[in-house]
Protein backbone atom coordinates (compact mmCIF):
# COMPACT_ATOMS: atom_id res chain seq x y z
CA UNK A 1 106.74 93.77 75.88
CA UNK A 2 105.41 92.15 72.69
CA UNK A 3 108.17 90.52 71.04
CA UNK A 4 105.87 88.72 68.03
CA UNK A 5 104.93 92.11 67.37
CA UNK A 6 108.18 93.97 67.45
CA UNK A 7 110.62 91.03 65.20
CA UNK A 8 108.78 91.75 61.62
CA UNK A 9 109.55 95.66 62.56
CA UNK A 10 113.62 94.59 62.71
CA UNK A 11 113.09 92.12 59.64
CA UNK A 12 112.25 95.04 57.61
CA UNK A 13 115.25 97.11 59.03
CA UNK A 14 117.26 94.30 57.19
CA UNK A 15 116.84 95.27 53.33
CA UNK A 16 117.50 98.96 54.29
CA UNK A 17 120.57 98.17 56.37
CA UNK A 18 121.61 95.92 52.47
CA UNK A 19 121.07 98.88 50.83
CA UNK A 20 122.62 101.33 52.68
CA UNK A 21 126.52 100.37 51.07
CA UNK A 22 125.64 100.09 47.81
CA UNK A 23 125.25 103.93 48.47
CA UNK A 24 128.73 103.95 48.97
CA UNK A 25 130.66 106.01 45.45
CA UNK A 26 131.80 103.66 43.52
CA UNK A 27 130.33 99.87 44.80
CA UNK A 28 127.14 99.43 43.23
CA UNK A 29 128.88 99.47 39.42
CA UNK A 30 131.55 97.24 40.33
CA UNK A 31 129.77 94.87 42.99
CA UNK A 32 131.43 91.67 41.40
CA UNK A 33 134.17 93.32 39.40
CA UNK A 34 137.65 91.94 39.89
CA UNK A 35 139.46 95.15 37.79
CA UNK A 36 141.12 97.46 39.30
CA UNK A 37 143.03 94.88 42.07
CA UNK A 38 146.24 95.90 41.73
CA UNK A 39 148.33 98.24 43.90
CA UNK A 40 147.46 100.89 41.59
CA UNK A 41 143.87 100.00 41.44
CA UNK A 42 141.27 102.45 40.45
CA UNK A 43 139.21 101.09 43.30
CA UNK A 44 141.39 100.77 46.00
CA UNK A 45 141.20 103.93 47.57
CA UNK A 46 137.18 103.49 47.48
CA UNK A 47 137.05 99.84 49.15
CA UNK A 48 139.77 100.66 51.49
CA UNK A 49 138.15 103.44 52.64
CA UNK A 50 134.89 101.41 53.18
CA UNK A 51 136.59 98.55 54.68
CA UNK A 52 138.09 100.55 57.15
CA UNK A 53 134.76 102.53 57.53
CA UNK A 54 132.64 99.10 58.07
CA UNK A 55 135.32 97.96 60.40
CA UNK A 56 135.23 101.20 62.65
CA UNK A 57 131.28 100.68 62.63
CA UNK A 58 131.52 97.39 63.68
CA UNK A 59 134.24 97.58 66.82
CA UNK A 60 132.77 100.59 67.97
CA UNK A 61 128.93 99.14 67.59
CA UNK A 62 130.21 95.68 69.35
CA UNK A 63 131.82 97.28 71.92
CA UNK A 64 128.77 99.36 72.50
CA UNK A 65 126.51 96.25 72.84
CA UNK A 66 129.04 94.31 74.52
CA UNK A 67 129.07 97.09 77.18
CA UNK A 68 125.34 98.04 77.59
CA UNK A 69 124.47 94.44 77.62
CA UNK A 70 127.16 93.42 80.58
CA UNK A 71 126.19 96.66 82.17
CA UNK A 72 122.42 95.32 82.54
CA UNK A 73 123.35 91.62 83.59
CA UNK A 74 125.43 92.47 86.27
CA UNK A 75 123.39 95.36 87.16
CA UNK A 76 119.95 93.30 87.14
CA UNK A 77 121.73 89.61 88.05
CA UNK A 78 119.48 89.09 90.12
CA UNK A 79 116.14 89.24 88.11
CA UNK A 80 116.68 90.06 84.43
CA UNK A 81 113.95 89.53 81.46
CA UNK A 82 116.07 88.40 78.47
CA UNK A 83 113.35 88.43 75.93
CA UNK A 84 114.43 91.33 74.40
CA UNK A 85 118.39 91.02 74.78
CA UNK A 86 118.44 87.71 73.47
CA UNK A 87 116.21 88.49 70.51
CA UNK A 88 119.09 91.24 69.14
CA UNK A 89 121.62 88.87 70.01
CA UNK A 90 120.13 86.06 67.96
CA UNK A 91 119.92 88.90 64.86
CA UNK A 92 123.07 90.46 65.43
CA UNK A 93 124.84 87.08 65.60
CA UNK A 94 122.69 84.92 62.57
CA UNK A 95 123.68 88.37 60.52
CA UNK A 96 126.84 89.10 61.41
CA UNK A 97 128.47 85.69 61.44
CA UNK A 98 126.24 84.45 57.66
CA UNK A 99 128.24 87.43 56.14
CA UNK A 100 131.68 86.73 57.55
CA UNK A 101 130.88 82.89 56.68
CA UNK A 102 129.72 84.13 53.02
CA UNK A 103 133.53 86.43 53.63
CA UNK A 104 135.75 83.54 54.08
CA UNK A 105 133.88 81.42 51.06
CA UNK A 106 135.06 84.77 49.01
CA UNK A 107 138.09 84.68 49.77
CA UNK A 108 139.06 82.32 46.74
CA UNK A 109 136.92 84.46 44.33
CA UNK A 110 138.92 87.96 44.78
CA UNK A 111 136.16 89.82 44.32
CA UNK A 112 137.00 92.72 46.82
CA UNK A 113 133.63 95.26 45.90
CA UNK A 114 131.38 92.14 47.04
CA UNK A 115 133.34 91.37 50.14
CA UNK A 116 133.81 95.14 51.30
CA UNK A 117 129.96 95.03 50.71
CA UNK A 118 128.94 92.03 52.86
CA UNK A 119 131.63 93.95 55.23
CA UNK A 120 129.35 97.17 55.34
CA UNK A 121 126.55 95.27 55.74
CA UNK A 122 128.01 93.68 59.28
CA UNK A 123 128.56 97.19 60.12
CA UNK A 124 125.19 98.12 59.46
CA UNK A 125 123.79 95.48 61.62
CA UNK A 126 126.02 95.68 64.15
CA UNK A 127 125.23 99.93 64.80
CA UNK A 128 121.21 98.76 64.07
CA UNK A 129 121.79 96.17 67.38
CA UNK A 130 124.15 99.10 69.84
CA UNK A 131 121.25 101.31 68.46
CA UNK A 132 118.10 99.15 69.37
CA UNK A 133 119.80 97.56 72.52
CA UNK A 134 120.11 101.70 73.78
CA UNK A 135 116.64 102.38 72.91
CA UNK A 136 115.43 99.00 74.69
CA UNK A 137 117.34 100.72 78.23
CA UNK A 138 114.36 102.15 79.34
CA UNK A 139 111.87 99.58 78.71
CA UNK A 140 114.49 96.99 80.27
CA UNK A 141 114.60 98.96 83.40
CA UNK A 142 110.63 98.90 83.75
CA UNK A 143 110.60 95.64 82.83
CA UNK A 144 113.31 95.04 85.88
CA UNK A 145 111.32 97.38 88.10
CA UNK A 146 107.91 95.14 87.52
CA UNK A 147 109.87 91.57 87.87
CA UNK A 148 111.40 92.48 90.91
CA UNK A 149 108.22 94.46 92.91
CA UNK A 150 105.95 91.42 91.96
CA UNK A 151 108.06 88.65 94.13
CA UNK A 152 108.22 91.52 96.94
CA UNK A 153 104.80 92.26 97.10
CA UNK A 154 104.39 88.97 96.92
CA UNK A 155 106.67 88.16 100.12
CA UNK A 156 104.74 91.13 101.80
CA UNK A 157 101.38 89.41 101.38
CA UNK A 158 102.60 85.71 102.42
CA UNK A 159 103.84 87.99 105.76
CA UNK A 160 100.44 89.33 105.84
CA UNK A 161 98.47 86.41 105.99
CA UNK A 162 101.34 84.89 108.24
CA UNK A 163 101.02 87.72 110.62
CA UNK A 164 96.97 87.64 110.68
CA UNK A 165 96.80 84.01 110.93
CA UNK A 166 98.77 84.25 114.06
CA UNK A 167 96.92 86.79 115.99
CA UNK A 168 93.74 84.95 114.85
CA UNK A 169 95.38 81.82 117.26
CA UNK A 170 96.37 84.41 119.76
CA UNK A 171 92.58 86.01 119.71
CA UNK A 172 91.49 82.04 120.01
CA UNK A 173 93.97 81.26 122.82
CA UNK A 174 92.71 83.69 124.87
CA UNK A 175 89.88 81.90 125.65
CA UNK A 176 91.97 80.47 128.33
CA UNK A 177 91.50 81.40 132.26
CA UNK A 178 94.84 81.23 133.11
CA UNK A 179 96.81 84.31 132.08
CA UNK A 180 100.25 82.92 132.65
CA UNK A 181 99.14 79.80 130.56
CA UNK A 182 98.10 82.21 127.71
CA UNK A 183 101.05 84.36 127.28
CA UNK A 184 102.96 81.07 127.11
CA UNK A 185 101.28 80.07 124.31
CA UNK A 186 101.23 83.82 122.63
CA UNK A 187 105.00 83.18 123.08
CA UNK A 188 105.37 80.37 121.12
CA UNK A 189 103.10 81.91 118.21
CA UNK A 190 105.69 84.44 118.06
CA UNK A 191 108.39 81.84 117.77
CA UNK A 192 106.40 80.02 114.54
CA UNK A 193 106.03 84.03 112.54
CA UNK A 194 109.19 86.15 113.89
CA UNK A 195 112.79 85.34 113.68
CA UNK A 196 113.37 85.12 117.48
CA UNK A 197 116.04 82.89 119.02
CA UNK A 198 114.96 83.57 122.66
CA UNK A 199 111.18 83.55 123.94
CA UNK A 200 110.72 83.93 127.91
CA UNK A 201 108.18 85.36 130.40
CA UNK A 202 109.06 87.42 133.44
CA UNK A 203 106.38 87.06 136.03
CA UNK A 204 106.01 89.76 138.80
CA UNK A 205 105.77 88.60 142.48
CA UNK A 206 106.43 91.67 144.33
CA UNK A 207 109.65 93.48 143.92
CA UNK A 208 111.08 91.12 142.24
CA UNK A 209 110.57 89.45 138.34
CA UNK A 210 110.92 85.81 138.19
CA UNK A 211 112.65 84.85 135.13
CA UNK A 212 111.69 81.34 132.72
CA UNK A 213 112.74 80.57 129.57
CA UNK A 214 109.87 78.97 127.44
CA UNK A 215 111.63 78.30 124.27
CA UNK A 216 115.13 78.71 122.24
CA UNK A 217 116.70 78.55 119.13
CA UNK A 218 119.76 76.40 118.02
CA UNK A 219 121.84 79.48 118.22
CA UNK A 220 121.09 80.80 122.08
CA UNK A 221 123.97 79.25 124.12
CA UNK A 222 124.45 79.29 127.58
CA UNK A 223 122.33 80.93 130.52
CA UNK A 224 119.79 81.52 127.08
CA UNK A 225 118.70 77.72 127.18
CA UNK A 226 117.98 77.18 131.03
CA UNK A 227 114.28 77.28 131.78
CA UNK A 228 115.12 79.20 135.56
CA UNK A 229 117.00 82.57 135.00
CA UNK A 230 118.17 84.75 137.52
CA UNK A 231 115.26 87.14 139.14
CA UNK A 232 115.44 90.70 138.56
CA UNK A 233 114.69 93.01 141.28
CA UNK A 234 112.96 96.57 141.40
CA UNK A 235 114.81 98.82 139.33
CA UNK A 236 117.64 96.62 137.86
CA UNK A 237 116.37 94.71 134.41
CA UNK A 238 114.59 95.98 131.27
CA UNK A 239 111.44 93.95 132.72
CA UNK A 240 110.73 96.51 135.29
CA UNK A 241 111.68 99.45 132.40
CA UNK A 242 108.52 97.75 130.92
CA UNK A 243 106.46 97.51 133.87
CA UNK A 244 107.21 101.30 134.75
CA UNK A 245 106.21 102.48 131.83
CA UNK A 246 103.14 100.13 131.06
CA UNK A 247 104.16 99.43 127.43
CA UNK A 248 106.22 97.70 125.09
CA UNK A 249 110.24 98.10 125.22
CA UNK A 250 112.31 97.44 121.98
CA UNK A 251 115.94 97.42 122.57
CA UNK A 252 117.36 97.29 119.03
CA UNK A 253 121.10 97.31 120.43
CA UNK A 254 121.46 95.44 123.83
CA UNK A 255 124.87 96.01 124.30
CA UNK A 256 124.50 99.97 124.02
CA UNK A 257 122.01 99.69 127.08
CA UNK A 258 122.94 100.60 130.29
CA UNK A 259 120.36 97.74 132.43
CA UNK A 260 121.94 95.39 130.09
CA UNK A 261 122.97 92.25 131.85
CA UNK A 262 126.65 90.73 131.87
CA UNK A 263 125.95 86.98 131.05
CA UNK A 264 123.22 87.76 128.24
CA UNK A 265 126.18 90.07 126.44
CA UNK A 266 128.27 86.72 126.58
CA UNK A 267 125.88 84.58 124.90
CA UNK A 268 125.48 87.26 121.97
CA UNK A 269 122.07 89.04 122.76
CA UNK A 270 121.46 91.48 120.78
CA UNK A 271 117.70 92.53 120.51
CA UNK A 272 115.19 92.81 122.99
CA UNK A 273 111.06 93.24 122.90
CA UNK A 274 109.57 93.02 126.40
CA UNK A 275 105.49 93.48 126.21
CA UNK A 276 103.51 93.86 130.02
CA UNK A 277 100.62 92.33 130.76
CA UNK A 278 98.63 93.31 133.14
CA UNK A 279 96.60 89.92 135.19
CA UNK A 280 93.66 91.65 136.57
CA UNK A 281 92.91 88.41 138.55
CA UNK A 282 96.13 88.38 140.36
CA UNK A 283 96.78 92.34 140.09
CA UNK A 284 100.44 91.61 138.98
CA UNK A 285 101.77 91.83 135.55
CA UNK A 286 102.94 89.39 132.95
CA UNK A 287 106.27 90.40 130.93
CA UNK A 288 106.69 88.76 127.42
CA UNK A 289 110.28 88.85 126.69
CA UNK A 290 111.47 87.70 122.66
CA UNK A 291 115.19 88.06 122.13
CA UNK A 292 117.50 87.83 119.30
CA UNK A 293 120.79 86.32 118.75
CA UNK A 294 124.26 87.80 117.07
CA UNK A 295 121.47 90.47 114.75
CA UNK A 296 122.03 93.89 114.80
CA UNK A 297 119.00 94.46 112.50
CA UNK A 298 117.12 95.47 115.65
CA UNK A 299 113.29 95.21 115.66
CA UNK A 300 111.56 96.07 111.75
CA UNK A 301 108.33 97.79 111.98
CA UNK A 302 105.97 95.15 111.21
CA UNK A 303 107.39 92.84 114.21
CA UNK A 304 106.79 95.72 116.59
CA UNK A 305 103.27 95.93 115.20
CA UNK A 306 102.75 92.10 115.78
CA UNK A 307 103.58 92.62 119.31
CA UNK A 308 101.41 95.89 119.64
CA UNK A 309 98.35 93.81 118.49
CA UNK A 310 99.09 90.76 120.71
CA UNK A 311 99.66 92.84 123.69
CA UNK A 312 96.11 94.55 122.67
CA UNK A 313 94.38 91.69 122.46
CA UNK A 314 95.60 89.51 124.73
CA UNK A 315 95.01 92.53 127.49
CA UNK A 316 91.66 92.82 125.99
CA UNK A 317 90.77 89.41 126.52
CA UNK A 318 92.32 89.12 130.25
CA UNK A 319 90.05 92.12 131.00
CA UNK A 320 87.42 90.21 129.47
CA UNK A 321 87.22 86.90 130.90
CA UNK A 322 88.25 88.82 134.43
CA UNK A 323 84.72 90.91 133.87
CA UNK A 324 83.41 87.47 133.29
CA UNK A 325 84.82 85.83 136.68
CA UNK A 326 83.69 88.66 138.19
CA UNK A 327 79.76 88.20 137.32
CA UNK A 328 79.80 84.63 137.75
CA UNK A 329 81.33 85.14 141.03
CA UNK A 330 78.37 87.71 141.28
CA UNK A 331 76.21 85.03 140.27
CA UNK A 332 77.06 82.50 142.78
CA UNK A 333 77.26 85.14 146.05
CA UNK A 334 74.99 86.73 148.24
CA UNK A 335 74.47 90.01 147.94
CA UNK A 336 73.48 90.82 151.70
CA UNK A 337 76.21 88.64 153.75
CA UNK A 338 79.16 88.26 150.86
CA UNK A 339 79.02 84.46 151.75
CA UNK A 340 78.36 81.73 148.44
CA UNK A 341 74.47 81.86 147.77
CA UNK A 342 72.39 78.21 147.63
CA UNK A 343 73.24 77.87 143.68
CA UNK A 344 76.86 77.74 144.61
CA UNK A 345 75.99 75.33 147.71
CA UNK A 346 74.75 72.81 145.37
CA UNK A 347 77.48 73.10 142.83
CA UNK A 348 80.23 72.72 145.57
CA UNK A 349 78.19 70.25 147.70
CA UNK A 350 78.02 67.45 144.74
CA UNK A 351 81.58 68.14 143.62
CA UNK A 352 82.83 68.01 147.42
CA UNK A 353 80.52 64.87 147.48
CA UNK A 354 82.28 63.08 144.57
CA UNK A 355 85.35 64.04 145.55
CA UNK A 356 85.77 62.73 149.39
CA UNK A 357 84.22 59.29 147.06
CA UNK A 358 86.78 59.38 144.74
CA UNK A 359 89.72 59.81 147.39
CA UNK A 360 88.03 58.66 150.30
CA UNK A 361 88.45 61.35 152.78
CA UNK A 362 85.66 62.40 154.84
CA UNK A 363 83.95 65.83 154.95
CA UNK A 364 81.37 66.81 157.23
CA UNK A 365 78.14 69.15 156.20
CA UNK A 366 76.80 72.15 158.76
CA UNK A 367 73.05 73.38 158.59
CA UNK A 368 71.96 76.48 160.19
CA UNK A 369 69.14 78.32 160.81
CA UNK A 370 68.50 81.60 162.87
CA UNK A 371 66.12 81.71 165.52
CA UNK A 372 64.09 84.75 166.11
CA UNK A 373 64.60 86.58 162.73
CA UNK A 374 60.79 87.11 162.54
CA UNK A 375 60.24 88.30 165.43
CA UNK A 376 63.26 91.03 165.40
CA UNK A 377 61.76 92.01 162.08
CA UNK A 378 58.39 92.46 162.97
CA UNK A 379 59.60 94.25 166.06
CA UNK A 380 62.27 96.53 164.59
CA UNK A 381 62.27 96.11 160.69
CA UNK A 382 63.82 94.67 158.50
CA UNK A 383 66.58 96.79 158.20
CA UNK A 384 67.89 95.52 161.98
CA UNK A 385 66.49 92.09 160.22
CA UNK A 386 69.45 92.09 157.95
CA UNK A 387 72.19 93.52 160.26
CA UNK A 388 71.65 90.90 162.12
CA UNK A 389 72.00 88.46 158.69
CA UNK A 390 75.24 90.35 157.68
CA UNK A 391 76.11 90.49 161.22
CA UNK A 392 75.71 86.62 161.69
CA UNK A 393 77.37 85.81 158.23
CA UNK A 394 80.60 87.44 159.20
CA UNK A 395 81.32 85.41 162.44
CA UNK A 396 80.23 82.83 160.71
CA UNK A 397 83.32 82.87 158.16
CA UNK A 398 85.67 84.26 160.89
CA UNK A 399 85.35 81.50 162.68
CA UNK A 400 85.39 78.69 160.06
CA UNK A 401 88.71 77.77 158.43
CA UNK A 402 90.11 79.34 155.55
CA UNK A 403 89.17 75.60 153.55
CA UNK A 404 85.84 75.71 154.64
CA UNK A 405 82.68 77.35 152.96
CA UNK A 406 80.44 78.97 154.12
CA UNK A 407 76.48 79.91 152.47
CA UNK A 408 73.79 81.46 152.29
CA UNK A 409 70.84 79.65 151.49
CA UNK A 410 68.21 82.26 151.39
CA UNK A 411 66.39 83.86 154.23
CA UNK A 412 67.30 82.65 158.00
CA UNK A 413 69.18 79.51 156.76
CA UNK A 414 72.67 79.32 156.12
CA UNK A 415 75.43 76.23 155.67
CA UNK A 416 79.06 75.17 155.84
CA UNK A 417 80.95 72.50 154.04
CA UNK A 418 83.77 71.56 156.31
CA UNK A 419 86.64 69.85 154.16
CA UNK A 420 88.23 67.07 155.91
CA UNK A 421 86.58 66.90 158.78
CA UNK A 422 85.37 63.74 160.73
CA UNK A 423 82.82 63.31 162.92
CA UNK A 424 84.70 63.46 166.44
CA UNK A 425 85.26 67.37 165.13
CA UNK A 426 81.24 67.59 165.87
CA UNK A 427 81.28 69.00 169.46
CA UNK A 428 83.97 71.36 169.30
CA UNK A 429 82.06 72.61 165.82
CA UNK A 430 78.59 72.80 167.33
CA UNK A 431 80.58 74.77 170.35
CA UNK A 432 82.27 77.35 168.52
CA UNK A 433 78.88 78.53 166.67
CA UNK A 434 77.51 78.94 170.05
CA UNK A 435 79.87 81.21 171.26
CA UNK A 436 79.89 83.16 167.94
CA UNK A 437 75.75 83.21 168.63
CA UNK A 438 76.52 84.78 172.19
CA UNK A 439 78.74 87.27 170.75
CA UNK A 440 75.96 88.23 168.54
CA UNK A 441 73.30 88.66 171.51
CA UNK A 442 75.72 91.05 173.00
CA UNK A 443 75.19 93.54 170.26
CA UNK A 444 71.94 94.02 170.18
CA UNK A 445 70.55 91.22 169.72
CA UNK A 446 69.80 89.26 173.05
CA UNK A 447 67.11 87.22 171.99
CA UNK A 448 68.38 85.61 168.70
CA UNK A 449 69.47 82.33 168.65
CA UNK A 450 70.79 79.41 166.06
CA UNK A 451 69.75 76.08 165.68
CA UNK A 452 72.85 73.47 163.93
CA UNK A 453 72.46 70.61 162.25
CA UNK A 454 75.55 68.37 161.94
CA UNK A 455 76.47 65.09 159.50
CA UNK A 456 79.41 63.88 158.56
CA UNK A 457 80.60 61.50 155.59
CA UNK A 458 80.99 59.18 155.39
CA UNK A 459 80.82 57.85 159.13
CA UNK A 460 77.39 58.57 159.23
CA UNK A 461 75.89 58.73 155.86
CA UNK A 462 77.23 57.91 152.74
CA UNK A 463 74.76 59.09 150.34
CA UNK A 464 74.81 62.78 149.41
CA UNK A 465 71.01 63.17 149.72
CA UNK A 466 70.79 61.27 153.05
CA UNK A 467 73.84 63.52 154.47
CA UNK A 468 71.41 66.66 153.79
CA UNK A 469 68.53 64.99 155.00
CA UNK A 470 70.19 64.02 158.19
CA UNK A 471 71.73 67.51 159.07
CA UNK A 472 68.04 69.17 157.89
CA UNK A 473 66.71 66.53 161.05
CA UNK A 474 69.17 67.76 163.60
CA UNK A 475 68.91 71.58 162.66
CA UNK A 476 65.07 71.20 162.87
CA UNK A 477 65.33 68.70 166.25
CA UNK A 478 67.61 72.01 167.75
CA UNK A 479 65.00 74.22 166.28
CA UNK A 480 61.96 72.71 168.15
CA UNK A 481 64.18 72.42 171.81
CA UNK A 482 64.49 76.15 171.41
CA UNK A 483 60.71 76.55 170.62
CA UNK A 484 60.00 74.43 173.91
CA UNK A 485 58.82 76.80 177.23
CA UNK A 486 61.25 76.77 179.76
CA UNK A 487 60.41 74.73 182.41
């Protein structure tokens, strides 16, 4: 609203509103005449009768102002413009009280046409303000309308960028391998955007869901601020309700739900979101549980949204990075035996190297190489060629422990780090390859063979190089006593 605009328009409303009494039969003639006083006056019929009629203008106009104007400060307490109120009250009250102050100064005078005149003139302005303040209702309330949808769409962006900020760290935490790691941290997002008092993860390990609490508000009490809750098993909790269905759960009323749990009541819960995740590493699922405390608001739409979009992308990303582990595993196996290919040898050999260095443990280092590949390829093809690789790689790692690993190095030759292993391990090593060798003959294959090469750190060799060079020299001194004739 324009308010320089609209004050000349009321200014000039002024000498009309002056004019208007001197209408009145019988003022204008005898404005400042004192005749006619007595209580047979001519006049006194005419200036009681306007009196009375200025008076009846001006309690009905004041209590028409007085009303509209409460009406819109209580209504609009909260946000209320007063450009436009306060600009009629400032007229209505510079008017109205300069004529009852110009009144009381004539008082003394007696001259009654003059003061029922300045009397009419209060009236005037006093209808002119009930008048304008009415006509200003509709403007007010648009006025009230704009003031108070600004702030909220205001609010509604700040929760905007609030919300999109925080699943741009979610999207940026999921860069992390660990999927129970990840939707810890996605918890605690939650905790800095959503009013949450509870934040938890339920992890599934077979038929039952292993409870922790990861954070907790001042106003959870009780079994709501130990890390270790009870486990839920299969069928009980709303974590499995969650898992069953492979989606989101919003309990907007805990107490109303049947699976709801006795000591959580006691402590005041009263909302519930619980959002799977499925860990296609571990091919078990990951329950995000946010709670709130003493609310009965339930879960507003926007919330549920935020969780719908972390549960997307946090999914998405598991998928992701498990497609990822998957071709890097790729990457580092064989494709004929299963067994780790030479690239991953090398990798785990220096690490393995540096570590037994670091701690001091020994490891020992297994070369092998198969004897009379060539000739069972030239003789039969290579297709009984690489049964006989596959073949060979499988007793290999059923024999080996579960710590060891085992390689293929590319054609005949294969290798095994042996964790924690010290060199008096040697014969009973080179022994049980030779009876995995002799099961192999039996099927098929009578006249391969394997030649070993053993060296162990750090008894023998210390230096990572040397150890390989000193296996390669016993696999090839085994090699060339198989290669001997029989004498």
């Amino acid at each position: 609203m324009h308010t320089s605009t609209s004050f000349p328009r009321i200014l000039l409303l002024l000498p009309m509103g002056m004019v208007l009494p001197l209408l009145w039969p019988g003022v204008a003639p005898h404005l400042f005449s004192t005749a006619g006083l007595g209580p047979h006056g001519a006049w006194l019929w005419t200036l009681a009768t306007l009196q009375l009629s200025s008076d009846l203008m001006i309690g009905v106009a004041s209590l028409v102002t007085a009303a509209i104007l409460i009406f819109l400060v209580y209504r609009n307490r909260q946000a209320l413009p007063l450009a436009w109120v306060m600009l009629v009250i400032r007229l209505f009250i510079l008017t109205a009280g300069g004529t009852y102050v110009i009144q009381l100064g004539l008082l003394s005078l007696h001259v009654s046409c003059l003061d029922a005149y300045l009397r009419a003139v209060t009236a005037m302005v006093s209808f002119t303000t009930a008048c304008v303040v009415s006509l200003l209702i509709p403007k007010l309330q648009q006025s009230l309308k704009t003031s108070i949808e600004v702030p909220y769409q205001e609010a509604q962006l700040q929760q905007a960028l609030r919300i999109n900020r925080t699943l741009l760290e979610i999207v940026q935490l999921t860069q992390e391998h660990d999927a129970v790691l990840t939707a810890q941290q996605v918890l605690l997002k939650f905790r800095e955007t959503l009013p949450v008092d509870w934040l938890g993860l339920g992890l599934q390990v077979s038929d039952s869901i292993e409870l922790t609490g990861i954070w907790h508000s001042p106003r959870a009490t009780g079994v709501l601020t130990h890390t270790t809750l009870p486990p839920v098993q299969r069928g009980v909790g709303l974590a499995w309700l969650a898992i069953e269905e492979q989606g989101p759960v919003y309990i907007d009323d805990y107490a109303s739900e049947p699976r709801a749990y006795p000591a959580y009541l006691r402590e005041g819960l009263s909302s519930v979101a619980l959002i799977p995740l499925t860990d296609p590493t571990a091919g078990n699922t990951i329950v995000m549980i946010a709670s709130k405390v003493r609310e009965h608001d339930g879960w507003a739409a926007w919330e549920r949204q935020l969780f719908e979009a972390a549960r997307v992308a946090v999914s998405s990303a598991m998928e992701r990075q498990h497609h990822l582990q998957q071709m890097e595993a790729a990457a580092l196996k064989d494709v004929l035996t299963g067994l780790w290919n030479r690239r991953a040898f090398q990798e785990d050999f220096t690490a393995e190297h540096a570590r037994a260095r670091r701690h001091h443990h020994s490891f020992g280092l297994m070369v092998l190489d198969l004897d009379g590949l060539k000739a069972i390829n030239d003789q039969f093809g290579h297709k009984a060629g690489d049964r006989l690789i596959q073949l060979f790689g499988e007793q290999l790692r059923g024999n080996m422990r579960v710590e060891d690993r085992c390689y293929r190095l590319g054609g005949d030759e294969f290798a095994v780090l042996l964790s924690h292993t010290a060199v008096e391990s040697g014969e009973v090593l080179l022994r049980r390859v030779h009876e995995l060798m002799r099961h192999i003959q039996g099927q098929d294959f009578p006249d391969a063979d394997v030649s070993v090469g053993l060296a162990f750190f750090p008894e023998e060799q210390m230096d990572a190089d040397g150890l390989l060079r000193l296996a390669d020299e016993r696999m090839y001194a085994m090699k060339a006593q198989h290669h001997q004739p029989a004498s």
